[in-house]
Protein backbone atom coordinates (compact mmCIF):
# COMPACT_ATOMS: atom_id res chain seq x y z
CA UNK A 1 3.03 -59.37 -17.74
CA UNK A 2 -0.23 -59.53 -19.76
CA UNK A 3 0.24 -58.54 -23.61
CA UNK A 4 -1.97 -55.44 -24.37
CA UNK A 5 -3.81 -55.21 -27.61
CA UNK A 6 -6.13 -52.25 -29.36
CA UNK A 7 -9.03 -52.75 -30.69
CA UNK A 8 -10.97 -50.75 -33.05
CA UNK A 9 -14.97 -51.06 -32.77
CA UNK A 10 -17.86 -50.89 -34.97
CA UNK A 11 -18.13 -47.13 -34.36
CA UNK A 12 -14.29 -46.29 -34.85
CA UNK A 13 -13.49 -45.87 -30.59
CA UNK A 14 -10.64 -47.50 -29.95
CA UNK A 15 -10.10 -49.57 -26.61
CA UNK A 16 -7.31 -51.54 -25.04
CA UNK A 17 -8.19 -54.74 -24.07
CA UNK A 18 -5.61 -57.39 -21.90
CA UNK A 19 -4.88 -60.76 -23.56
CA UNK A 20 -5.82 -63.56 -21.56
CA UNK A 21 -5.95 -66.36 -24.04
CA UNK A 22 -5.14 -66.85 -27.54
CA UNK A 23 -6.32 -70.27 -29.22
CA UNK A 24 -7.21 -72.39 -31.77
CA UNK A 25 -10.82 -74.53 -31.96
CA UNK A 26 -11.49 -77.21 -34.97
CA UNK A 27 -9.28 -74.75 -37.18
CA UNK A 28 -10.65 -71.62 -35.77
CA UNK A 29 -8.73 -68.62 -33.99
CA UNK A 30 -10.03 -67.52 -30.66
CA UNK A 31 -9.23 -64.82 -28.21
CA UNK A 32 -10.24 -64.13 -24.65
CA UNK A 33 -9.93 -60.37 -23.78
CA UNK A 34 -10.56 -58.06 -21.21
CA UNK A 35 -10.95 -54.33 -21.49
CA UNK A 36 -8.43 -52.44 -19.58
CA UNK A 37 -10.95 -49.37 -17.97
CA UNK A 38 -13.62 -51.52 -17.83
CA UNK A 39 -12.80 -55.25 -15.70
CA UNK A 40 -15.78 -56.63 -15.91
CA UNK A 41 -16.12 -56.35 -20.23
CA UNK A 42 -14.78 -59.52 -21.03
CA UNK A 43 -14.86 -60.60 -24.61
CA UNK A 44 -14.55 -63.81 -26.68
CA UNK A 45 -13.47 -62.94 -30.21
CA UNK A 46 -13.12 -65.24 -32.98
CA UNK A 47 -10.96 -64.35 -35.99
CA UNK A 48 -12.15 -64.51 -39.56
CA UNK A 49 -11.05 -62.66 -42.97
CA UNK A 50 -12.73 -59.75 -42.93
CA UNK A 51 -11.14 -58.87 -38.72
CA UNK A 52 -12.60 -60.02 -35.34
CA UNK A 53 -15.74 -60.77 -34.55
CA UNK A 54 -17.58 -60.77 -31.02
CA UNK A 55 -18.54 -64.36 -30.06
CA UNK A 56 -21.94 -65.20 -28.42
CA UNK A 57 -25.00 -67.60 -27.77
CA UNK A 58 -24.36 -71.00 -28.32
CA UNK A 59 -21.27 -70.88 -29.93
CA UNK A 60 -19.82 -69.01 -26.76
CA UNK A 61 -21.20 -71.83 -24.59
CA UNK A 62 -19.53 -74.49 -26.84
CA UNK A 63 -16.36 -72.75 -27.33
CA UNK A 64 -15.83 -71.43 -23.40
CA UNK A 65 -16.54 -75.28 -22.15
CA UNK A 66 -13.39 -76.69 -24.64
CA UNK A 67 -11.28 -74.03 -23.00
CA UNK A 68 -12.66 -75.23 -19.23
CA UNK A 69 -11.96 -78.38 -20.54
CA UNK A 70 -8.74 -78.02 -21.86
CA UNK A 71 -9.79 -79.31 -25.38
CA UNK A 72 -8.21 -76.26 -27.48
CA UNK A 73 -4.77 -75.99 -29.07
């Protein structure tokens, strides 16, 4: 069973996302996520102090080929 989390956004709308994939990069939380109404929103969020933030551009690249490659913890 996938573990269901909800998310607040920028504009206050809460959504439910699934979990796929919860790790850790050179010290840095990650989380793969999928929203539950909409399939095809995947998201790559990366945890810092102030709450999650959406991952993108070359940083998504580099972080989404360790996963592939099985180089996270």
């Amino acid at each position: 069973m996938t573990e269901e989390v909800t998310l607040v956004d920028e504009s206050g709308v809460e959504r439910r996302f699934a979990l796929h994939d919860a790790f850790d990069l050179d010290g840095t939380a990650y989380y793969l996520v999928e929203d539950v109404t909409e399939p095809d929103r995947v998201l790559l969020l990366r945890e810092t102090p102030s709450g999650l933030e959406t991952v993108d551009g070359e940083e998504f690249g580099r972080v989404m080929s360790a996963l592939e490659e099985d180089r996270v913890e």
